[in-house]
N, C-alpha and C. Protein backbone atom coordinates (compact mmCIF):
# COMPACT_ATOMS: atom_id res chain seq x y z
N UNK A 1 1.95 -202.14 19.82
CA UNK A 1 1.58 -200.92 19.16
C UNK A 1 1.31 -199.83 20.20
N UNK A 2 1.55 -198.72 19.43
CA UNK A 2 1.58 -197.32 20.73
C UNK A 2 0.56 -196.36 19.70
N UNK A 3 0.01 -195.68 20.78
CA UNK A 3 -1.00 -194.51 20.40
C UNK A 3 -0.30 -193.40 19.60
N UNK A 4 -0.38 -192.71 18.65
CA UNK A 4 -0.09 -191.61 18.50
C UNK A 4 -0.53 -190.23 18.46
N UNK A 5 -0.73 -189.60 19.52
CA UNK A 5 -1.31 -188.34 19.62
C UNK A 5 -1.44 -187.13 18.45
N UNK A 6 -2.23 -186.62 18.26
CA UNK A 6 -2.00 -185.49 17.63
C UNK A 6 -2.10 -183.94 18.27
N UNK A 7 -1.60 -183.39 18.24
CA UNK A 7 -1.59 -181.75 18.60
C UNK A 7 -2.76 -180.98 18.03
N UNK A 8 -2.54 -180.64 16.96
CA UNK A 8 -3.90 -180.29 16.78
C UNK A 8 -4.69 -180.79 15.25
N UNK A 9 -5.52 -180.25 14.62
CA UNK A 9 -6.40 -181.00 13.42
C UNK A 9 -6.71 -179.65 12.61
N UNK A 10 -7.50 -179.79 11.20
CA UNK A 10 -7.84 -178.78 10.26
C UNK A 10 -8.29 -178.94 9.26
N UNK A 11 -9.08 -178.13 8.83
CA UNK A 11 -9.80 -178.71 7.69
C UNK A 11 -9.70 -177.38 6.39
N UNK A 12 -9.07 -178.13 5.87
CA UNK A 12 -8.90 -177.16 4.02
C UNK A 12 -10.50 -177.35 3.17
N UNK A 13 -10.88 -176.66 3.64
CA UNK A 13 -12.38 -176.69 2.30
C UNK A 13 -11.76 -177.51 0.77
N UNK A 14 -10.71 -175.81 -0.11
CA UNK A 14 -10.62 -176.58 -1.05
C UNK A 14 -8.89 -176.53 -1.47
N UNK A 15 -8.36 -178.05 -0.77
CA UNK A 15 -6.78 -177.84 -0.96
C UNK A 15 -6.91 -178.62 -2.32
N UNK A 16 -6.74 -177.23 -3.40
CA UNK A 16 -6.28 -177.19 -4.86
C UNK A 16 -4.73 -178.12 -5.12
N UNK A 17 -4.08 -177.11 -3.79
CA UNK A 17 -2.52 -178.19 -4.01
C UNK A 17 -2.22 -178.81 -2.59
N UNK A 18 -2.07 -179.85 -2.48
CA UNK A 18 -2.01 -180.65 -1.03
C UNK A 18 -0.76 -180.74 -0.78
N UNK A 19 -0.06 -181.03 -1.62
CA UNK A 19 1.88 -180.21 -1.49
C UNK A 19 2.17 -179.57 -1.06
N UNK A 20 1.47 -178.50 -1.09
CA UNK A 20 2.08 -176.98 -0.50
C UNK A 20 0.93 -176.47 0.62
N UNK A 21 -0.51 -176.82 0.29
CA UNK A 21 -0.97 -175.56 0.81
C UNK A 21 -1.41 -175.91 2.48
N UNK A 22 -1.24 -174.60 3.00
CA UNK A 22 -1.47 -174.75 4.67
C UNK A 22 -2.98 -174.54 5.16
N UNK A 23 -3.21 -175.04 6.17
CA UNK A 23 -4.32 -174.86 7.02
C UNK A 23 -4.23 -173.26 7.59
N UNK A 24 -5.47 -173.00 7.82
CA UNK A 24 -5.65 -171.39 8.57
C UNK A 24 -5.54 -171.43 9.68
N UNK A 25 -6.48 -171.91 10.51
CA UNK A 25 -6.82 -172.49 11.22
C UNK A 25 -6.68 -174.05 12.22
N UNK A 26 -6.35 -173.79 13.02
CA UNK A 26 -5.71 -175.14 13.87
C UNK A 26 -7.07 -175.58 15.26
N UNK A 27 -7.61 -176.65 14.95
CA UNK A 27 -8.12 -176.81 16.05
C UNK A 27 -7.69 -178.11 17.67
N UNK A 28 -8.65 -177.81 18.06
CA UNK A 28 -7.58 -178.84 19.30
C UNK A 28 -7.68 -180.00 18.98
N UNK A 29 -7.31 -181.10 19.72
CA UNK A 29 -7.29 -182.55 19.35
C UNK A 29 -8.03 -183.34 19.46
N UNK A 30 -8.98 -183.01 19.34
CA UNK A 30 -10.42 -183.88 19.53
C UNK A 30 -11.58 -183.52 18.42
N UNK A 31 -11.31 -184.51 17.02
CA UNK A 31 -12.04 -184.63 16.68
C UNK A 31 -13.10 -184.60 16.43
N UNK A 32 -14.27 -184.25 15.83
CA UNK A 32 -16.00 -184.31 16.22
C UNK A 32 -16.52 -185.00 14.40
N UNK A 33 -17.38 -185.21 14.08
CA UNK A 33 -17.98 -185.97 13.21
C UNK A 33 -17.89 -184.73 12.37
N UNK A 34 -17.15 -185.15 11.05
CA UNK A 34 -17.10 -184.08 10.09
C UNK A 34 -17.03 -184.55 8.61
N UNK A 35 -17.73 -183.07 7.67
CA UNK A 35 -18.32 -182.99 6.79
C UNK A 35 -16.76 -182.98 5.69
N UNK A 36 -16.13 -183.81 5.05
CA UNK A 36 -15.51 -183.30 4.03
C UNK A 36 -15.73 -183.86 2.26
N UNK A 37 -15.79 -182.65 1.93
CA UNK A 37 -15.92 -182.54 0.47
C UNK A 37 -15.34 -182.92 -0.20
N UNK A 38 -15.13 -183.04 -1.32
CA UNK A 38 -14.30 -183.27 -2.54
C UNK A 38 -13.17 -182.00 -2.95
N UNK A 39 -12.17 -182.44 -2.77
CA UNK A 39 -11.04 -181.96 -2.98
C UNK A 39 -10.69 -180.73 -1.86
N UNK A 40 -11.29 -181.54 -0.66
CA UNK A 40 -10.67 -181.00 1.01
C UNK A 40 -9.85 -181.97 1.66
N UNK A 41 -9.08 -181.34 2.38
CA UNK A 41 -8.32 -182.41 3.01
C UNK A 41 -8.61 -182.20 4.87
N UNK A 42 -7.96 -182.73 5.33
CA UNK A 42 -8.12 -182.90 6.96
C UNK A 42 -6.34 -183.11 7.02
N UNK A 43 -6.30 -182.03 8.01
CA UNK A 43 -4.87 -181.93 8.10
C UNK A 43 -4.43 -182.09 9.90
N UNK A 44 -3.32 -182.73 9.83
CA UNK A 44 -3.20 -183.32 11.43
C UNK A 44 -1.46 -182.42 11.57
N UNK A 45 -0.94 -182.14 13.11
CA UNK A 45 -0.40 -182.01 13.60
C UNK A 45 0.09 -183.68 14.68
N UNK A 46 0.84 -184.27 14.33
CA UNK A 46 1.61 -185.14 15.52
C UNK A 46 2.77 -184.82 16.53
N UNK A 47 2.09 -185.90 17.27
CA UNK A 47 2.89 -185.44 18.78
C UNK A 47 4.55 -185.98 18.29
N UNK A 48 4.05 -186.57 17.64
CA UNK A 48 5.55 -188.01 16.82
C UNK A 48 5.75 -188.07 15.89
N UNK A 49 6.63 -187.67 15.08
CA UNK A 49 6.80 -188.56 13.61
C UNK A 49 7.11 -190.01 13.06
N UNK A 50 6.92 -191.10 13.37
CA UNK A 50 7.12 -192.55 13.18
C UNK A 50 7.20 -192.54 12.27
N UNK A 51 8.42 -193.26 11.65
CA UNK A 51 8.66 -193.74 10.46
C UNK A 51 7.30 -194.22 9.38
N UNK A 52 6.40 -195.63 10.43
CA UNK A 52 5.43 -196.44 10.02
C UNK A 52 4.07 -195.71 10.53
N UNK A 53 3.27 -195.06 9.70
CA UNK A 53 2.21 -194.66 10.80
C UNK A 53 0.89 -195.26 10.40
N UNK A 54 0.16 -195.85 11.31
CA UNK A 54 -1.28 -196.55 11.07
C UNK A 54 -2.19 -195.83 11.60
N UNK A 55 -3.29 -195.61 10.10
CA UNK A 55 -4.45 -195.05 10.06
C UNK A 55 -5.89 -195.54 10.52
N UNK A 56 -6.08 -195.70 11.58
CA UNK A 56 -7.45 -196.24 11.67
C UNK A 56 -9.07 -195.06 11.19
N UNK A 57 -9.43 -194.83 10.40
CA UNK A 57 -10.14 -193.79 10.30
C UNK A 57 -11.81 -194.52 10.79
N UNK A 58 -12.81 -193.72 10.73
CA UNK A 58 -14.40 -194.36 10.77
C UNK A 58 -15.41 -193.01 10.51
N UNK A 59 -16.01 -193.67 8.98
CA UNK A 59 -17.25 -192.38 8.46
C UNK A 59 -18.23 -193.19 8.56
N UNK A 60 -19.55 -192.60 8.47
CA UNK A 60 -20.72 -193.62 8.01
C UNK A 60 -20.51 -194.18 7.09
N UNK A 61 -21.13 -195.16 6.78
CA UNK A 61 -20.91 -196.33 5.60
C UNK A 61 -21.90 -195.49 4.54
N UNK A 62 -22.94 -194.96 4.81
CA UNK A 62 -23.62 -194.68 3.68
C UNK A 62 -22.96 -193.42 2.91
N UNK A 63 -22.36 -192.48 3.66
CA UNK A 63 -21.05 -191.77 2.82
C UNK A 63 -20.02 -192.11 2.12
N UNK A 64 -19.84 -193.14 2.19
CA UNK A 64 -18.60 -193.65 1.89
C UNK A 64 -18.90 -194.88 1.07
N UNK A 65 -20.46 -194.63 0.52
CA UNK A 65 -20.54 -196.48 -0.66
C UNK A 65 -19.71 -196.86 -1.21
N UNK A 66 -19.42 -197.72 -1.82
CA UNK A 66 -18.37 -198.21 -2.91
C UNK A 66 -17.04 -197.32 -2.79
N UNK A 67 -16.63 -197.07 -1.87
CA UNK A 67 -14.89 -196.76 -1.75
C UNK A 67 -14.25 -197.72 -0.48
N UNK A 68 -13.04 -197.77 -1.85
CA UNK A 68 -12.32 -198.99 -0.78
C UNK A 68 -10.85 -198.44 -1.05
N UNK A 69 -9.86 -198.99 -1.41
CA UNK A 69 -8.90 -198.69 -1.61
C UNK A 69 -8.36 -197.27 -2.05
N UNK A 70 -8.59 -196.82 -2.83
CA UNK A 70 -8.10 -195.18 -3.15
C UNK A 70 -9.19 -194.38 -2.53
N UNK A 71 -9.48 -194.73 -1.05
CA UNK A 71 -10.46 -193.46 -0.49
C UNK A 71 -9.88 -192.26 -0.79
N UNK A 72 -8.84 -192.15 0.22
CA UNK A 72 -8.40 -190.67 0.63
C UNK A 72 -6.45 -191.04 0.50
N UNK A 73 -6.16 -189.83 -0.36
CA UNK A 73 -4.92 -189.52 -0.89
C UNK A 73 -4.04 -189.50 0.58
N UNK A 74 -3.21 -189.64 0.79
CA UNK A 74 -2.20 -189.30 2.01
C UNK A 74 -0.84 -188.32 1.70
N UNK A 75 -0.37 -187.92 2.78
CA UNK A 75 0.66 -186.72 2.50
C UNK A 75 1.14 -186.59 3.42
N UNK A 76 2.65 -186.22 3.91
CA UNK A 76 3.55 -186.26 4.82
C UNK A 76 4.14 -185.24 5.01
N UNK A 77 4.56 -184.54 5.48
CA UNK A 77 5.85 -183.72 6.07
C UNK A 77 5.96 -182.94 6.95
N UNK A 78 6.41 -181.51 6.42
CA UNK A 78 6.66 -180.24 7.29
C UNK A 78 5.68 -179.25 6.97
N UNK A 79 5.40 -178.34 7.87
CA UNK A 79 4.64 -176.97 7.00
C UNK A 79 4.94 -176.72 5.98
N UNK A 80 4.17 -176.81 4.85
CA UNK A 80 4.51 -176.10 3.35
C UNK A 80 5.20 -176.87 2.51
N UNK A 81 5.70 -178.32 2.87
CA UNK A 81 6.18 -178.92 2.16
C UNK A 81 5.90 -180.39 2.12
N UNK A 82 4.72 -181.35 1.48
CA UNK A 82 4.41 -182.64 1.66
C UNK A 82 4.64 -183.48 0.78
N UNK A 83 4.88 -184.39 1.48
CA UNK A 83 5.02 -185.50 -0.27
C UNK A 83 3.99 -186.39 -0.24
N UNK A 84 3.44 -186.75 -1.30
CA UNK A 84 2.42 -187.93 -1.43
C UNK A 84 3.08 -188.92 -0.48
N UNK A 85 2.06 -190.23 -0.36
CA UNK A 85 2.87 -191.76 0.66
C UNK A 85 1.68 -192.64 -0.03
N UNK A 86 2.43 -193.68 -0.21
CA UNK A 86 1.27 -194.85 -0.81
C UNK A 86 0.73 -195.33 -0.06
N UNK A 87 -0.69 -195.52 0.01
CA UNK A 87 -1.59 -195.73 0.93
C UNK A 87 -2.62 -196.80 0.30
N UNK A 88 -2.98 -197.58 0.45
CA UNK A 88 -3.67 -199.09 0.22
C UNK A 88 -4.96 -199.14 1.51
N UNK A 89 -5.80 -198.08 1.22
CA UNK A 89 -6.77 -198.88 2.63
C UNK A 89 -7.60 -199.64 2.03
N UNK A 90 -7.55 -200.23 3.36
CA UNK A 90 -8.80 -201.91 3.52
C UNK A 90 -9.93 -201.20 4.63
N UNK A 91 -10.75 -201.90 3.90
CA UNK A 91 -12.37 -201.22 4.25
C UNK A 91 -12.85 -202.77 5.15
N UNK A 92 -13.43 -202.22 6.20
CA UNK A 92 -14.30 -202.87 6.93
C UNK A 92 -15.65 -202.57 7.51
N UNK A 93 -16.51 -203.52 7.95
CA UNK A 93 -17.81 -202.55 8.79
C UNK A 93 -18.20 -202.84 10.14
N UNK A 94 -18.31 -201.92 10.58
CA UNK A 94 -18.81 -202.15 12.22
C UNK A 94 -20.09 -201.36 12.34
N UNK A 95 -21.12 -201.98 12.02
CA UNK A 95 -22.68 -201.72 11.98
C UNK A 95 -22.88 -200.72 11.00
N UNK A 96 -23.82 -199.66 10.95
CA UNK A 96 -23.47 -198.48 9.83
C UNK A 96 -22.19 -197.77 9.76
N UNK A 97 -21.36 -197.90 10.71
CA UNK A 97 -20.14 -197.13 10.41
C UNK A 97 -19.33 -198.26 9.32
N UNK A 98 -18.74 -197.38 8.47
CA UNK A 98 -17.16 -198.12 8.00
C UNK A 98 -15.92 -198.05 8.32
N UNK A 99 -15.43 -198.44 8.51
CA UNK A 99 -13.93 -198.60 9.04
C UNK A 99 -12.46 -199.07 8.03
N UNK A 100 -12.15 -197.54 7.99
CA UNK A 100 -11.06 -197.59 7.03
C UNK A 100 -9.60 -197.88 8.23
N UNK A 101 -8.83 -198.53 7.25
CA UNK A 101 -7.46 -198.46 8.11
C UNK A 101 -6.15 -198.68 7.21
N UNK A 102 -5.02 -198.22 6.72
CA UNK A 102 -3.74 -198.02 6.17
C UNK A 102 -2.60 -197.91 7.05
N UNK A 103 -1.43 -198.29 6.25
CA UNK A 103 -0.23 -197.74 7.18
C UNK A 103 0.25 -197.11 6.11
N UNK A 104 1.23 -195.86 6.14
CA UNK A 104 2.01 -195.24 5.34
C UNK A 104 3.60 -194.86 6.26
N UNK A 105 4.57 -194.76 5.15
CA UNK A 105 5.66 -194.47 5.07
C UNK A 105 6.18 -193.30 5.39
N UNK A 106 7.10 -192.27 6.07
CA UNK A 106 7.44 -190.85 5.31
C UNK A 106 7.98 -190.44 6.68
N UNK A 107 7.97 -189.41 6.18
CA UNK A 107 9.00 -188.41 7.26
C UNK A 107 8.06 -187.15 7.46
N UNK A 108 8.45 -186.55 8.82
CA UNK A 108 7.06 -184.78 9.18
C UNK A 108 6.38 -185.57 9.99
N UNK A 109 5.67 -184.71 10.78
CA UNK A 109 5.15 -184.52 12.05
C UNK A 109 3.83 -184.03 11.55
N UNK A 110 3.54 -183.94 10.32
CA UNK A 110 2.08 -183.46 9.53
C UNK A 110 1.75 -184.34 8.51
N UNK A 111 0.74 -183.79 8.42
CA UNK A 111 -0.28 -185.50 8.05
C UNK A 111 -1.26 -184.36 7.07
N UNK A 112 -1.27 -184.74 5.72
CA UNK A 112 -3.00 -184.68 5.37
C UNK A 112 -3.61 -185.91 4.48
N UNK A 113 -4.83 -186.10 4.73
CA UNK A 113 -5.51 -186.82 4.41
C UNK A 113 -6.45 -185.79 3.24
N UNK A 114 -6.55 -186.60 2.11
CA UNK A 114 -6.77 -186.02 1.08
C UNK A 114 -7.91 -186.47 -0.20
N UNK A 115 -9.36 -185.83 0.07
CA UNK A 115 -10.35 -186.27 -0.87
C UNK A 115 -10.57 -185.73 -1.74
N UNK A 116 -9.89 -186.62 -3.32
CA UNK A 116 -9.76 -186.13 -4.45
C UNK A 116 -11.03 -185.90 -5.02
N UNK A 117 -12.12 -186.50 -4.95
CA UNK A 117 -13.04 -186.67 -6.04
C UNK A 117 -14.15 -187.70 -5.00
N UNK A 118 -15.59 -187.64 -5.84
CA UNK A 118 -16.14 -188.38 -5.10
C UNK A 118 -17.57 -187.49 -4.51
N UNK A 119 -18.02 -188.48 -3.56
CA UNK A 119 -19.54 -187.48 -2.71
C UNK A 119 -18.78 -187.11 -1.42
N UNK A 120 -19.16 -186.42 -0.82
CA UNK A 120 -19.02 -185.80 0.37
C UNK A 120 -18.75 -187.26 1.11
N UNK A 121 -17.86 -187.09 2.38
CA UNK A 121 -18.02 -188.65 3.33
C UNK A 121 -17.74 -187.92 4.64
N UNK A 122 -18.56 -188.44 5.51
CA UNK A 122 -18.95 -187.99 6.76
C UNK A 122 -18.07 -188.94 7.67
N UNK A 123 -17.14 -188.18 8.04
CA UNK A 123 -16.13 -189.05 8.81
C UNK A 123 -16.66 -188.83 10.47
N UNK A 124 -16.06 -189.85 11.25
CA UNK A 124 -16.58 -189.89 12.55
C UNK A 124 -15.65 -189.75 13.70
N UNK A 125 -14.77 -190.15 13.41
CA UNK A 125 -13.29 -190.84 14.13
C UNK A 125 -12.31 -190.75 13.45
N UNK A 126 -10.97 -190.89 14.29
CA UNK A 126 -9.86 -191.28 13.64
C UNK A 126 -8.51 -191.14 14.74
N UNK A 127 -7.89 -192.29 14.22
CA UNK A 127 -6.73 -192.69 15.49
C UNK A 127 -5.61 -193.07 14.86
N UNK A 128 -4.40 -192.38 15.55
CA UNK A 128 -2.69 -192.84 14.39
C UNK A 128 -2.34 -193.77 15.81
N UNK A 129 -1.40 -195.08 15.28
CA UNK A 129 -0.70 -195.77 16.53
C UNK A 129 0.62 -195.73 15.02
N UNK A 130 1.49 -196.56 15.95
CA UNK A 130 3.10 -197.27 15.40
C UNK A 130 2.82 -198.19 16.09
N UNK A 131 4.23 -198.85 14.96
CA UNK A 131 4.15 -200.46 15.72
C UNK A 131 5.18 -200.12 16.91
């Protein structure tokens, strides 16, 4: 497995349509512990587009109670144009943090990650590899 970099990151307060709509704002590639809401997404720039891409994500566990599988929606492509990708995460724990991780399908060099509904979840981390 290989690392996959990202270029830069972003955060949509409230992406109404995750299909279409763009980030304002681009920040650099380093992550910091962040606040997202219900029906925000976190939007990535990659260095790569891989066919197969694996999600390792990590929020606090107490943000994130009882979600396992349909955490966060996924989305693929180009600027302005994404398609959903089926996404199946498996939940794990490493002390108070939780540890989400998926692989998804698709094509684009852009990524959003997408929280439909739900409490706020305080994410901490997050890392793309390929096989």
């Amino acid at each position: 497995m290989t690392d996959v970099a990202y270029r830069s990151w972003s955060l949509i307060h409230r992406d109404l349509e995750p299909t279409q709509q763009q980030p304002t704002i681009a920040q650099p590639p380093m992550m910091t512990a962040m606040a997202l809401d219900p029906h925000g997404s976190l939007h990535f720039v990659l260095a790569k587009a891989p066919e197969v891409l694996l999600i390792r994500l990590v929020a606090t566990g107490f943000s994130v109670e009882g979600r396992a599988e349909e955490f966060l929606r996924v989305y693929r492509g180009a600027p302005g144009s994404y398609k959903p990708v089926a996404a199946t995460w498996q939940r794990s724990q490493d002390g108070a943090e939780a540890v989400f991780t998926t692989a998804v399908s698709g094509a684009g060099d852009c990524l959003k990650l997408h929280l439909p509904q739900g409490r706020t979840a305080i994410l901490t981390g997050i890392s793309f590899r390929t096989e």
